[in-house]
PDB file of N, CA and C in Angstrom:
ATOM      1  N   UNK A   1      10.058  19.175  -6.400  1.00  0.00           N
ATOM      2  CA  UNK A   1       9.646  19.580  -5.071  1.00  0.00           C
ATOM      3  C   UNK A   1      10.315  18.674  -4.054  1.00  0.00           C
ATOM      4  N   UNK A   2      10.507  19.628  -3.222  1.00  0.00           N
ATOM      5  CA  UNK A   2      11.347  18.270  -1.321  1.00  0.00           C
ATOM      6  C   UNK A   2      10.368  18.541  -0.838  1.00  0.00           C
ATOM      7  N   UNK A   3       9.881  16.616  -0.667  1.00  0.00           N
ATOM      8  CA  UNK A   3       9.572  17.148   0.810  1.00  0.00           C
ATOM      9  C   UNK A   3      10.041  16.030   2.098  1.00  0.00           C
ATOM     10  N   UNK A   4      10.380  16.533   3.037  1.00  0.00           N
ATOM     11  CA  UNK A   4      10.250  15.959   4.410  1.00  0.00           C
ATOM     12  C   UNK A   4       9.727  14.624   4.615  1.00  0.00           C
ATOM     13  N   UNK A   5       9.871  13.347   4.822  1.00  0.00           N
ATOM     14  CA  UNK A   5       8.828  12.050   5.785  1.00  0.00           C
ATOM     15  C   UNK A   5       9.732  11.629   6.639  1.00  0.00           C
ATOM     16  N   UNK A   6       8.799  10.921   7.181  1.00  0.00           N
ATOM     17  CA  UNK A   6       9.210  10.206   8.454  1.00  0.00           C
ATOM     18  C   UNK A   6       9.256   8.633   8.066  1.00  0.00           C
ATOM     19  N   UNK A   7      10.042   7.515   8.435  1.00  0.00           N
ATOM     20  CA  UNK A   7      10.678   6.378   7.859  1.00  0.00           C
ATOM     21  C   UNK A   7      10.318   5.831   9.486  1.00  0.00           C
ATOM     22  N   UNK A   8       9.157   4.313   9.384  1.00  0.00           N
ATOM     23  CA  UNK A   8       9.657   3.740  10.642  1.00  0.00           C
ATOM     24  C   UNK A   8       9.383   2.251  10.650  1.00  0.00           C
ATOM     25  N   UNK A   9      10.739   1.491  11.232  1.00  0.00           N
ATOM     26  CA  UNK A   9      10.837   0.564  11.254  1.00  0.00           C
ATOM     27  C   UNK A   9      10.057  -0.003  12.308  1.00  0.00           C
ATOM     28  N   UNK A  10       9.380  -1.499  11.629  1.00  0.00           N
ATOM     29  CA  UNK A  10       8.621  -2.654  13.084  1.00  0.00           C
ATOM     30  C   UNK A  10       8.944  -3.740  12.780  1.00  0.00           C
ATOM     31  N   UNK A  11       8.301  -4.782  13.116  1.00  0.00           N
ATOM     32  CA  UNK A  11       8.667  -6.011  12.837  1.00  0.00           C
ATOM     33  C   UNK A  11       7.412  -6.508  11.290  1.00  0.00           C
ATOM     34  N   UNK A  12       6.450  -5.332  10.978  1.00  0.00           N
ATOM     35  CA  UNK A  12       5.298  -5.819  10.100  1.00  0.00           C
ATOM     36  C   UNK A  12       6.252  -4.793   8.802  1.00  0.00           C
ATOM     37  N   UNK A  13       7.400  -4.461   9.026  1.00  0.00           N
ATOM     38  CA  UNK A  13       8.011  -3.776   7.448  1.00  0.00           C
ATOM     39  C   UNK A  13       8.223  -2.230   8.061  1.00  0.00           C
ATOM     40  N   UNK A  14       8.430  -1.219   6.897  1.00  0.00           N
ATOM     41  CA  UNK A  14       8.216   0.289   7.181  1.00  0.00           C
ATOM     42  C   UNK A  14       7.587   0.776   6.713  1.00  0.00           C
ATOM     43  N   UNK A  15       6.514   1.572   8.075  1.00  0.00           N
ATOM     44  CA  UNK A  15       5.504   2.869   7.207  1.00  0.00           C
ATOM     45  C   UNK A  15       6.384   3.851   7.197  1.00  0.00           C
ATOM     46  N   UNK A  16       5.565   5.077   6.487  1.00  0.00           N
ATOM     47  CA  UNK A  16       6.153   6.116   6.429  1.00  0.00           C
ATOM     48  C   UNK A  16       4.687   7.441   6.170  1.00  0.00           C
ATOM     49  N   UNK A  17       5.517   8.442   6.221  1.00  0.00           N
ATOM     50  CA  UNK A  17       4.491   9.523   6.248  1.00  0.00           C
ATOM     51  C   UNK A  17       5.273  10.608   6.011  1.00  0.00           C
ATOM     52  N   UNK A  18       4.334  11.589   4.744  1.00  0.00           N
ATOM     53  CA  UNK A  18       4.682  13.095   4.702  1.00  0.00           C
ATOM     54  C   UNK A  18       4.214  14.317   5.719  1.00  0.00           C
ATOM     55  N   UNK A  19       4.894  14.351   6.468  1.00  0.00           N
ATOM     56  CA  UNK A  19       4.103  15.596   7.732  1.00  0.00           C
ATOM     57  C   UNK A  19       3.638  16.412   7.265  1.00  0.00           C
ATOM     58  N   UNK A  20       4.076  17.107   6.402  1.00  0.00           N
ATOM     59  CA  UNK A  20       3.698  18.252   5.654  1.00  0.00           C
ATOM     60  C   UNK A  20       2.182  18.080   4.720  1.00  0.00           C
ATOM     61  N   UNK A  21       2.262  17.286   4.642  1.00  0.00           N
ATOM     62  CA  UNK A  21       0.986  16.952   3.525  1.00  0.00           C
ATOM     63  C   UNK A  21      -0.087  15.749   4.738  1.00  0.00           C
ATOM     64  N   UNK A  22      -1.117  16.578   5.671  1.00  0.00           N
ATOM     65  CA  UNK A  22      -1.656  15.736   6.492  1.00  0.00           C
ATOM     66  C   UNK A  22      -2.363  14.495   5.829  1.00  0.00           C
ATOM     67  N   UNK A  23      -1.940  13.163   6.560  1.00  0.00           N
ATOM     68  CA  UNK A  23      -2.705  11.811   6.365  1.00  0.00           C
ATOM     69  C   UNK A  23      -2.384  11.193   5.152  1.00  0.00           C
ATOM     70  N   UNK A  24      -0.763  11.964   4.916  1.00  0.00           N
ATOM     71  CA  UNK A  24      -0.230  11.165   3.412  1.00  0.00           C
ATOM     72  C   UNK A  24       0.649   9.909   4.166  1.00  0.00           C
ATOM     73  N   UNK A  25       0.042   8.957   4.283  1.00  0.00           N
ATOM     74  CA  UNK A  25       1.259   7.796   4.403  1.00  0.00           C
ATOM     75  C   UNK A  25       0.912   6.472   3.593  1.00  0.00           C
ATOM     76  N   UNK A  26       2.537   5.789   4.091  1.00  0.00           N
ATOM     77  CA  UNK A  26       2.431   4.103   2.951  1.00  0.00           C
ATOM     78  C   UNK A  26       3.281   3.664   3.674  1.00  0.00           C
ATOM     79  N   UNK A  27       3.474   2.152   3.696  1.00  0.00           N
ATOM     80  CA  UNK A  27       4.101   1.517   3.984  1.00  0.00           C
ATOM     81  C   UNK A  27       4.862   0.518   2.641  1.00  0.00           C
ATOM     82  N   UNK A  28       6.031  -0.625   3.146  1.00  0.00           N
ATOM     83  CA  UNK A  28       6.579  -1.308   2.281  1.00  0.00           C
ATOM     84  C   UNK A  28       7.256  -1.825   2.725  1.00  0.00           C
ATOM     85  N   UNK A  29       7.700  -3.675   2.777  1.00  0.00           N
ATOM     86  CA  UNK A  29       8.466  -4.231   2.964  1.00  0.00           C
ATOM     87  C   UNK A  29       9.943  -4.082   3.669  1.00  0.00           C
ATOM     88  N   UNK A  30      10.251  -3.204   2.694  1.00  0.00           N
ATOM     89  CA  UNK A  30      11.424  -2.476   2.497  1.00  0.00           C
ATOM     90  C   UNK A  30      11.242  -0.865   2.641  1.00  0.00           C
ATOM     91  N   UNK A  31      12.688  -0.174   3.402  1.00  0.00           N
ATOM     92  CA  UNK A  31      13.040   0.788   3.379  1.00  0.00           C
ATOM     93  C   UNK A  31      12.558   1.612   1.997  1.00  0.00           C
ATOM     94  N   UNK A  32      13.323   0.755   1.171  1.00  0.00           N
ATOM     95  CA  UNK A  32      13.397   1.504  -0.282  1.00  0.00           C
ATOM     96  C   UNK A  32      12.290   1.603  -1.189  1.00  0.00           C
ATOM     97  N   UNK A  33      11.361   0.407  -0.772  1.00  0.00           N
ATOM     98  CA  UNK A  33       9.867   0.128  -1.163  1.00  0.00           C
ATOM     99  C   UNK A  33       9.245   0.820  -0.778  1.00  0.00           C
ATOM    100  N   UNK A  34       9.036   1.319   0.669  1.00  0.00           N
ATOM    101  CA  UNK A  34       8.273   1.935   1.597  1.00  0.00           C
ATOM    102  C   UNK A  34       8.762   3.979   1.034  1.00  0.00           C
ATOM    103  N   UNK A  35       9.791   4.288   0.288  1.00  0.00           N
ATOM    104  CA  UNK A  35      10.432   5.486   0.085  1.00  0.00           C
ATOM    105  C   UNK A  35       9.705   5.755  -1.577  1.00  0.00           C
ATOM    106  N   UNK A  36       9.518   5.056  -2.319  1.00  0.00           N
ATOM    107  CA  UNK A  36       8.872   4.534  -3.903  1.00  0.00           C
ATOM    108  C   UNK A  36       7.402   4.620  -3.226  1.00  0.00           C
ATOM    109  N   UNK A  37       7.237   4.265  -2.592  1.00  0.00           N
ATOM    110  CA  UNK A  37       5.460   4.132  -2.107  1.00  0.00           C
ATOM    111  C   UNK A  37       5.249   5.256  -1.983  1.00  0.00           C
ATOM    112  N   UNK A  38       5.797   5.970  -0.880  1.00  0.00           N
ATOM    113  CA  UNK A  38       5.194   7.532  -0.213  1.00  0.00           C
ATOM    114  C   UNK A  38       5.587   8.350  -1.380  1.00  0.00           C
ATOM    115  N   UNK A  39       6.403   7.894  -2.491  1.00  0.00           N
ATOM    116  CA  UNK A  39       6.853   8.848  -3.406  1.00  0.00           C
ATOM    117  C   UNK A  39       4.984   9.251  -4.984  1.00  0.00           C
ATOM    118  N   UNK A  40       4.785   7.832  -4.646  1.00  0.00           N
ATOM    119  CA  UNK A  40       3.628   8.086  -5.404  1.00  0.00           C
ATOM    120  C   UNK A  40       2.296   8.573  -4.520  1.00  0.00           C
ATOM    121  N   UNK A  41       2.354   8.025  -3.436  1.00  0.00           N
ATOM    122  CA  UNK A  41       1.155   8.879  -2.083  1.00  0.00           C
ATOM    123  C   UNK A  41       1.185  10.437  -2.313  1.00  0.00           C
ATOM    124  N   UNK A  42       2.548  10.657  -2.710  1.00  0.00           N
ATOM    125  CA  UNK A  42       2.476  12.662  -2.545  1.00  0.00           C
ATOM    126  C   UNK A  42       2.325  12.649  -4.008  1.00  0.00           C
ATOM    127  N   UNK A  43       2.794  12.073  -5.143  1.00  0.00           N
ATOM    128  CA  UNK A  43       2.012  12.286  -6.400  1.00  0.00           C
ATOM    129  C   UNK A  43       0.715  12.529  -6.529  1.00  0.00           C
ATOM    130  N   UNK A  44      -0.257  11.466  -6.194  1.00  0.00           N
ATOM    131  CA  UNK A  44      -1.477  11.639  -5.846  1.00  0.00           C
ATOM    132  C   UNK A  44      -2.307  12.279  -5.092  1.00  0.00           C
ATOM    133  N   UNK A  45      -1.333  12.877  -3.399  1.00  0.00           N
ATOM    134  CA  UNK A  45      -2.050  13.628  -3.309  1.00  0.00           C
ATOM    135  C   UNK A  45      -2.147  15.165  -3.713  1.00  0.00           C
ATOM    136  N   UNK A  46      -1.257  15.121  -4.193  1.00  0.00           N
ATOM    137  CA  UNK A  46      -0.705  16.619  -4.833  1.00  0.00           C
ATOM    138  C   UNK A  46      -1.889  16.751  -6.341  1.00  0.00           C
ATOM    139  N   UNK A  47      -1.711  15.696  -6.663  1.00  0.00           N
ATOM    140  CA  UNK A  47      -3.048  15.898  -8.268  1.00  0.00           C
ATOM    141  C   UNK A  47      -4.455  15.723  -7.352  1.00  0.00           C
ATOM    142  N   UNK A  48      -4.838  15.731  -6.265  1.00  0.00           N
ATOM    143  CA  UNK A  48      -6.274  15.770  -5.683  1.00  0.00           C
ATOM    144  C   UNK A  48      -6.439  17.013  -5.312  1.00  0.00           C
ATOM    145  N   UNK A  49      -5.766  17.888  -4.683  1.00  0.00           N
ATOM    146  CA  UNK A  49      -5.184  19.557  -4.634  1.00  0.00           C
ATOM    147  C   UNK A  49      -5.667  20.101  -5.887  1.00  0.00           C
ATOM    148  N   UNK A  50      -5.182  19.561  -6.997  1.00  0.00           N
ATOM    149  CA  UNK A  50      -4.953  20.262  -8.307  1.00  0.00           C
ATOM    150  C   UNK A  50      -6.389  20.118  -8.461  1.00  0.00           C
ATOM    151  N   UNK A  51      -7.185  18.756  -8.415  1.00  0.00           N
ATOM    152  CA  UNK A  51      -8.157  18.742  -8.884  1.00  0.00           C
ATOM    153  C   UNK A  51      -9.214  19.527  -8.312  1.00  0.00           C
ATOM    154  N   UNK A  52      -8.951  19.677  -7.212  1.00  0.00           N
ATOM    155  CA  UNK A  52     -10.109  20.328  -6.045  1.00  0.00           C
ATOM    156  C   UNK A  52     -10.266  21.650  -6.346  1.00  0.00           C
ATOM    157  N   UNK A  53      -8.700  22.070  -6.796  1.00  0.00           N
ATOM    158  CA  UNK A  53      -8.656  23.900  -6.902  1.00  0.00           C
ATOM    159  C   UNK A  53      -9.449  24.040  -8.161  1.00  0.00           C
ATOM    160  N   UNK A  54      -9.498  23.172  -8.990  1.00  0.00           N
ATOM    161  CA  UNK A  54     -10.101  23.246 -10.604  1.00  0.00           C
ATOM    162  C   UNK A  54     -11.468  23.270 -10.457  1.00  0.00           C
ATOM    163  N   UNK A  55     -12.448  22.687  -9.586  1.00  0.00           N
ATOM    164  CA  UNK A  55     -13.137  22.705  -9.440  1.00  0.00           C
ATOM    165  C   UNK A  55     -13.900  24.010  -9.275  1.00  0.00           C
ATOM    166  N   UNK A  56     -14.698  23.951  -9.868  1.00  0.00           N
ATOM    167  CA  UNK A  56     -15.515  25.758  -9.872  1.00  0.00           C
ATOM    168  C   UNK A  56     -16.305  25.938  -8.733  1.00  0.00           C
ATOM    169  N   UNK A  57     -17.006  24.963  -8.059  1.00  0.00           N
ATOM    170  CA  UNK A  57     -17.215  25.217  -6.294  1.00  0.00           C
ATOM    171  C   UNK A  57     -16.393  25.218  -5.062  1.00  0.00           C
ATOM    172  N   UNK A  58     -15.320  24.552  -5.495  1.00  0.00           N
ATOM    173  CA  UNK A  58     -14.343  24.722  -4.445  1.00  0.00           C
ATOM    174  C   UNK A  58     -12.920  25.723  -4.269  1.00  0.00           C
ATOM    175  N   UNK A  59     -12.333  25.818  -3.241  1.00  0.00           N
ATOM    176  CA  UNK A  59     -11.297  26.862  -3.496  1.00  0.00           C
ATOM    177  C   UNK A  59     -10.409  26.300  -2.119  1.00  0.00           C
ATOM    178  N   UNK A  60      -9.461  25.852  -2.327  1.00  0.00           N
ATOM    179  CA  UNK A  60      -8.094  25.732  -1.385  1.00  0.00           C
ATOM    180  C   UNK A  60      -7.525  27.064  -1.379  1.00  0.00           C
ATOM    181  N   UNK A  61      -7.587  27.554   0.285  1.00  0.00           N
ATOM    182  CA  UNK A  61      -7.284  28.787   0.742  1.00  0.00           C
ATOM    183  C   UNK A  61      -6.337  28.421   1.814  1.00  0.00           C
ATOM    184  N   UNK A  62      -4.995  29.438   1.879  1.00  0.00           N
ATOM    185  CA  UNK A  62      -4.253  29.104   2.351  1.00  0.00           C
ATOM    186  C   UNK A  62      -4.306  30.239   3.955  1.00  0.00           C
ATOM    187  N   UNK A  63      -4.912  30.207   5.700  1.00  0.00           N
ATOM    188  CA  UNK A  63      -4.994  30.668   6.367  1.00  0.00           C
ATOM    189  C   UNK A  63      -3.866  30.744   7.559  1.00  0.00           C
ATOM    190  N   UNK A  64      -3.734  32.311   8.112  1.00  0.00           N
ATOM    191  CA  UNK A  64      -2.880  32.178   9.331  1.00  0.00           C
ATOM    192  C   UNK A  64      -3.903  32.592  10.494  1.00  0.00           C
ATOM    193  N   UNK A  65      -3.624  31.769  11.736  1.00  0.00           N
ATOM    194  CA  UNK A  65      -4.776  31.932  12.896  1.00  0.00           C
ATOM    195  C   UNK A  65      -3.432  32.115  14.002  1.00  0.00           C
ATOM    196  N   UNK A  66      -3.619  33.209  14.626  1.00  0.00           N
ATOM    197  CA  UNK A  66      -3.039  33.726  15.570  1.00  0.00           C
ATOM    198  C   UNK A  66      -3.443  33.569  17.181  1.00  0.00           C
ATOM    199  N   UNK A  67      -2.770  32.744  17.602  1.00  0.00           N
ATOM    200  CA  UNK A  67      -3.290  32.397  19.480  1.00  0.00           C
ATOM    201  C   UNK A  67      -3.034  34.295  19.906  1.00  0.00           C
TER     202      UNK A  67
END
């Protein structure tokens, strides 16, 4: 799977974040640390999805809302 983040440099290292996947972010030292981090953030949150849909009370539904 691709997906999309955003990479940003400060003076405390780089966070980062998957847009696509709301409130997935990590940070890391390093560029390349901080790219390995968010790489396991969307692992995990991708198996909490899995787990939620498995669940026999719950159901991830995918909606379009039209202005």
């Amino acid at each position: 799977m691709l997906f999309y983040i955003t990479v940003h440099n400060s003076e405390y290292g780089y966070s980062v974040a998957c847009p696509t996947l709301k409130g997935c972010h990590s940070q890391g030292d390093t560029e390349e640390e901080a790219i390995d981090n968010i790489k396991d953030a969307i692992r995990d949150y991708l198996e909490c999805l899995e787990e939620l849909e498995n669940k026999h009370d719950t159901k991830l539904i995918k909606i379009e809302v039209s202005l």
